[in-house]
Protein backbone atom coordinates (compact mmCIF):
# COMPACT_ATOMS: atom_id res chain seq x y z
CA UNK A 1 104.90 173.49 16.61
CA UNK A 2 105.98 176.00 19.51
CA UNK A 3 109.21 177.20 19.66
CA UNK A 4 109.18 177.49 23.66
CA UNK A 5 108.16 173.77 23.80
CA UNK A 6 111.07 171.68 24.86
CA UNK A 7 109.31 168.20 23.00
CA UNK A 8 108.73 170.63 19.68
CA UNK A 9 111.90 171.18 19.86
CA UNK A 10 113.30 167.67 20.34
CA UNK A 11 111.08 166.66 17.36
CA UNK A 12 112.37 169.50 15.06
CA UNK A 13 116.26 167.71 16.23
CA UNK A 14 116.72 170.86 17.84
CA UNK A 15 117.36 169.14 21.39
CA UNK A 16 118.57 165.65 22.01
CA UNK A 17 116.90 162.93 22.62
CA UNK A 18 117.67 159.12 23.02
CA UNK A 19 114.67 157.94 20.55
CA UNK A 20 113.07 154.67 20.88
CA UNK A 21 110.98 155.07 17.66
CA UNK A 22 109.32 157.70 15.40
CA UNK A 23 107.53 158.53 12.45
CA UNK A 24 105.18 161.53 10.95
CA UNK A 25 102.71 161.75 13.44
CA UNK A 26 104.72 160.53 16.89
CA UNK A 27 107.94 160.31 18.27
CA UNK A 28 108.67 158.38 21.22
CA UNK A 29 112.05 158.73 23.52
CA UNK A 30 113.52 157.97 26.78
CA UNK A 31 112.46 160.21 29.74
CA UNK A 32 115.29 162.03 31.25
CA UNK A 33 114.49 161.73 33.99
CA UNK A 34 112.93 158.24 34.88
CA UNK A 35 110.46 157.00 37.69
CA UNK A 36 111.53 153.24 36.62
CA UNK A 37 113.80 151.41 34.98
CA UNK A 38 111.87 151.79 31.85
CA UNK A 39 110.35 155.56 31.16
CA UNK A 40 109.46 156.48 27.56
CA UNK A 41 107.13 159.29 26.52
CA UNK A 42 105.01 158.89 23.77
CA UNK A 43 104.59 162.68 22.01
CA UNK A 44 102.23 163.36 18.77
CA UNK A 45 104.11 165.71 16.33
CA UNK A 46 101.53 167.88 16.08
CA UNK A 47 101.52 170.43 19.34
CA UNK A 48 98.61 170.01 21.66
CA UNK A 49 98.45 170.88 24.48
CA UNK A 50 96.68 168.33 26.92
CA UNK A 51 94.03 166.54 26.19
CA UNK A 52 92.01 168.74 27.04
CA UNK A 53 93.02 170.44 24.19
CA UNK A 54 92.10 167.44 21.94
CA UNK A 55 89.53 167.92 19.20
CA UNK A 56 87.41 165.35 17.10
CA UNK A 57 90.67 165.44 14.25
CA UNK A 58 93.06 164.40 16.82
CA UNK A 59 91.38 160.60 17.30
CA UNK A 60 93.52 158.60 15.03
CA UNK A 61 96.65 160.37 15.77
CA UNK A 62 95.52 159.50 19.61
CA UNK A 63 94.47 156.09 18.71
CA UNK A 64 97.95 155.04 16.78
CA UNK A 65 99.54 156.53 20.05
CA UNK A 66 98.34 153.95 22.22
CA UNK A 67 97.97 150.77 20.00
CA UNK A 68 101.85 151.75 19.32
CA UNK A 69 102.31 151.55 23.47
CA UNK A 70 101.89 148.05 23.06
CA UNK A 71 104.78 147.14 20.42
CA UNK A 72 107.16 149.47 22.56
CA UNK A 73 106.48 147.75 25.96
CA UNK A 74 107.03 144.69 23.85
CA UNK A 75 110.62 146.04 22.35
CA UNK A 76 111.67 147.26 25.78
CA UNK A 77 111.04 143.98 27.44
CA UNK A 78 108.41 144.97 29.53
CA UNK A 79 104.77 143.43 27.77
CA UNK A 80 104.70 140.26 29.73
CA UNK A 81 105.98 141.35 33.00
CA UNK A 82 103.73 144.77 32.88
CA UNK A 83 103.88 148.86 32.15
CA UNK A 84 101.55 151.67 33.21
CA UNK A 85 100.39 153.76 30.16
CA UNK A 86 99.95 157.48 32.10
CA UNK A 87 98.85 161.12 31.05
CA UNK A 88 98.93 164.05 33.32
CA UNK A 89 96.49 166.91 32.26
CA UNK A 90 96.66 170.18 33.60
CA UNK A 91 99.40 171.57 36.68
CA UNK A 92 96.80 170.25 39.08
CA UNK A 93 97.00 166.73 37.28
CA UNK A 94 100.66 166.55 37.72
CA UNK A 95 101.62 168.15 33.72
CA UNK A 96 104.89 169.79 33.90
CA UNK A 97 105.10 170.20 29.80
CA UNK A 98 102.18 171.58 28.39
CA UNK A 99 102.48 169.16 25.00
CA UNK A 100 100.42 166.27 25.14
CA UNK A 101 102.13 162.57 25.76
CA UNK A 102 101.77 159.43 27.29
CA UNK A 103 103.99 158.05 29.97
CA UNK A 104 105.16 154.36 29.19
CA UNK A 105 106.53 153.03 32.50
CA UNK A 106 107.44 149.49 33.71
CA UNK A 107 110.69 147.53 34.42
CA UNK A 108 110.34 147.12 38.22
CA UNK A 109 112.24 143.70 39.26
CA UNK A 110 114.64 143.56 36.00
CA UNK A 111 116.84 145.75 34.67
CA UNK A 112 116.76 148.15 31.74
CA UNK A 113 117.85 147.37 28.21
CA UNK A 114 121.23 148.11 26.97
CA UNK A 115 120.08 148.35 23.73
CA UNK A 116 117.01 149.45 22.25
């Protein structure tokens, strides 16, 4: 973990964060600032950087991260109607936190959950 990195630091409970779901290798929350009416980020515990910091170890961590996508676009309402599963890498690929995760987006044309 890096103690300059706002998501370390929201997984160590050391920021808030409105959580959708987490567990020992991911946590995943709502964005705070959303492009849609749903925005969730999907963050591995472990710090890395981008992917293209990944290494060969990181592939079921990676793997759990995306086949988990699907039951969270399904809790949020948003499996049937559709979602865009996004990663920046790098400033020139739009990455503004330099810890990887996974944008979960969707919700145009309904509105957002009260509860999760």
């Amino acid at each position: 973990m890096s103690s300059d990195c706002i998501f370390c630091r929201i997984i160590k409970g050391e920021a808030p964060a409105d959580f959708v779901y987490r567990d020992e290798d991911m946590v995943v929350f709502h964005n705070i600032r959303p492009k849609a009416p749903v925005h969730v980020l999907i963050v591995p515990v472990e710090h890395i950087e981008s992917i293209n910091a990944l290494e060969e170890q990181h592939g079921t961590v990676i793997a759990k991260m995306i086949l988990k996508s699907k039951d969270i676009a399904k809790q949020l309402g948003v499996a049937d109607s559709g979602y865009k599963l996004v990663v920046n890498v790098g400033r020139g690929g739009g990455q503004v936190i330099f810890h990887l995760h996974i944008h979960l987006i969707g919700g145009w044309g309904r509105e957002r959950p009260t509860e999760v």
